[in-house]
Protein backbone atom coordinates (compact mmCIF):
# COMPACT_ATOMS: atom_id res chain seq x y z
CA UNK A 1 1.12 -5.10 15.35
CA UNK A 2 1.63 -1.71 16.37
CA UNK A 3 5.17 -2.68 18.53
CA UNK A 4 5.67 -4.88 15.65
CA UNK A 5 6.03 -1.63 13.22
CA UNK A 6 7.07 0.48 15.84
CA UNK A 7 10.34 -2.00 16.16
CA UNK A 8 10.96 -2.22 13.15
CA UNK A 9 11.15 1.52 12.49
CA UNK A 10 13.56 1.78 15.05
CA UNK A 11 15.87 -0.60 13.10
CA UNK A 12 15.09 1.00 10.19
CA UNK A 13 16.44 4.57 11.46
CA UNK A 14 18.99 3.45 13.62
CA UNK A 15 20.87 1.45 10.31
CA UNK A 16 19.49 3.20 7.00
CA UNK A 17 21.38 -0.09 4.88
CA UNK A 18 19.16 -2.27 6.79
CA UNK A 19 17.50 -4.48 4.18
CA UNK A 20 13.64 -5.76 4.95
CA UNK A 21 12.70 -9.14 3.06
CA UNK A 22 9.17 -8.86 4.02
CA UNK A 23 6.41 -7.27 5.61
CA UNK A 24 3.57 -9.16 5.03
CA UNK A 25 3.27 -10.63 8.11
CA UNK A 26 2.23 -7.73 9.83
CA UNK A 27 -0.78 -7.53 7.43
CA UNK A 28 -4.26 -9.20 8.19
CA UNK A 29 -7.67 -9.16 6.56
CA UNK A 30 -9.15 -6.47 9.16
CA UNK A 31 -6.32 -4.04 8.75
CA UNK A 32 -6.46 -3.72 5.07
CA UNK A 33 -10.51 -4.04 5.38
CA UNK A 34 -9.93 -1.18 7.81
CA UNK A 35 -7.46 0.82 5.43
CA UNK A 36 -9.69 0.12 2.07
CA UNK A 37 -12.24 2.03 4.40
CA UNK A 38 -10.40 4.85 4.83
CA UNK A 39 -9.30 5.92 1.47
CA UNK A 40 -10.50 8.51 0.06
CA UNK A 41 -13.45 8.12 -2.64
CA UNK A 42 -13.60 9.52 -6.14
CA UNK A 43 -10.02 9.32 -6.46
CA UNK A 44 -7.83 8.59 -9.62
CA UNK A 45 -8.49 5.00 -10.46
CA UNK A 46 -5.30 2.61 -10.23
CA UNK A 47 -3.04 1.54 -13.43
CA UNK A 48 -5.22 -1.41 -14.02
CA UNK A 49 -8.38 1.01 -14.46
CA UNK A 50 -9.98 -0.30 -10.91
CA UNK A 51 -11.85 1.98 -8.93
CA UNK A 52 -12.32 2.15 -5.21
CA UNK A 53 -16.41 1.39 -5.67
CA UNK A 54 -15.11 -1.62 -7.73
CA UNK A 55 -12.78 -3.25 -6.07
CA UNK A 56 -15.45 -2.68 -2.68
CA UNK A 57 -17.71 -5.27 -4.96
CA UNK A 58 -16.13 -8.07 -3.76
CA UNK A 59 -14.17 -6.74 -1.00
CA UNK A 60 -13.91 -10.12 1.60
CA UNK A 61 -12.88 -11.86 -1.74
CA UNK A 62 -10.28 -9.51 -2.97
CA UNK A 63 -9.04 -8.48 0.54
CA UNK A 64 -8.70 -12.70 1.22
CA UNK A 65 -7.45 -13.81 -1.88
CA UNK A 66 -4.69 -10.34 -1.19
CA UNK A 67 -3.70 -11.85 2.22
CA UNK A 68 -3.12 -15.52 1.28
CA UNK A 69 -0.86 -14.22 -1.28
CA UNK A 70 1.00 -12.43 0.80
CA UNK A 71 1.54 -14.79 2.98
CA UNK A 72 2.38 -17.41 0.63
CA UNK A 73 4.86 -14.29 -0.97
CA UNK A 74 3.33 -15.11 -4.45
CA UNK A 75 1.78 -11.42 -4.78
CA UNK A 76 3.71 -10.10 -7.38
CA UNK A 77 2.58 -6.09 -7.22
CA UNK A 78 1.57 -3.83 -10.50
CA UNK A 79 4.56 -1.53 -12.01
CA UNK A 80 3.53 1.94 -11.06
CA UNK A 81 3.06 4.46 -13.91
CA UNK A 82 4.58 7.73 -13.03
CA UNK A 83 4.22 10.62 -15.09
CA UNK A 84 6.02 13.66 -14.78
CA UNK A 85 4.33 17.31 -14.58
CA UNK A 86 6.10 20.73 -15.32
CA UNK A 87 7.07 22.83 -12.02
CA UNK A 88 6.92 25.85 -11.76
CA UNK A 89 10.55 26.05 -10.67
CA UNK A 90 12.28 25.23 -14.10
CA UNK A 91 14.81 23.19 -13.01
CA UNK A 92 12.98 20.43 -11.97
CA UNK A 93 9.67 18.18 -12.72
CA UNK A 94 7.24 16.92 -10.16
CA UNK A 95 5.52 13.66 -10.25
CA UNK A 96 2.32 12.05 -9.94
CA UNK A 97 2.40 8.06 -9.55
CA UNK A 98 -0.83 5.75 -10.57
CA UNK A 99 -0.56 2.67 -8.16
CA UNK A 100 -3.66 -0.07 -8.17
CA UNK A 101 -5.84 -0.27 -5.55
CA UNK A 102 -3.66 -3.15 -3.45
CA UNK A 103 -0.39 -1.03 -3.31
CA UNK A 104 -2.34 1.91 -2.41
CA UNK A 105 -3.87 -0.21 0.37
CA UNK A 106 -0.18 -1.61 1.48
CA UNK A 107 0.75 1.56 1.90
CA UNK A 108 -1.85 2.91 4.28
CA UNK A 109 -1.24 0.29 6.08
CA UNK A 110 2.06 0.44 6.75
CA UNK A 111 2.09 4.04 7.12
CA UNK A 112 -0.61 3.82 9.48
CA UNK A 113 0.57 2.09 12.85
CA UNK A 114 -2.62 2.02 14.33
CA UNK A 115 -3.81 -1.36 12.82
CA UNK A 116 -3.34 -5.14 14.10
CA UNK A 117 -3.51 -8.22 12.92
């Protein structure tokens, strides 16, 4: 997987406009198994309330049931909530973005290109 992303940053950089339809194939049950590991614990929990220790409950079960949706591109991902926090520059307002515990797990994964399929 690792040439896989590596590619397809290339193409990303070398023509910004360059639309993706889907990366979901470069996702398997061990690398998000393998990036739900790695997150950090006691953390905010997601939009839909779930925690890290919860959604580890039935983590083969989510982490499956995640994976054949992607595949099948019926996942249909959680709005993220963003609220906005006074800087301490005036003229502008930083952010701080609740995602659920899948997005946060897509995005380890992608940002990480150490994980295969």
């Amino acid at each position: 997987m690792e040439t896989k992303l590596l590619r397809i940053a290339e193409l990303a950089k070398s023509d910004p406009k360059m639309k993706f339809t889907s990366l979901a194939h470069l996702l398997g049950k061990q690398a998000l198994i393998q990036c739900h590991l790695e997150l950090p614990n006691k953390r905010a929990t997601g939009i839909n309330g779930t925690t890290k220790e919860q959604y580890s409950e039935n983590l083969e079960g989510n982490i499956e049931d995640l994976v054949s949706r992607l595949k099948s591109k019926s996942y249909r991902p959680v709005p993220v909530r963003r609220m906005y926090i006074p800087s301490s520059i005036q003229t502008r307002k930083d952010h701080w973005e609740y995602r659920n515990m899948k997005i946060k797990l897509f995005k380890k994964a992608l940002k990480d290109t150490k994980y295969h399929l």
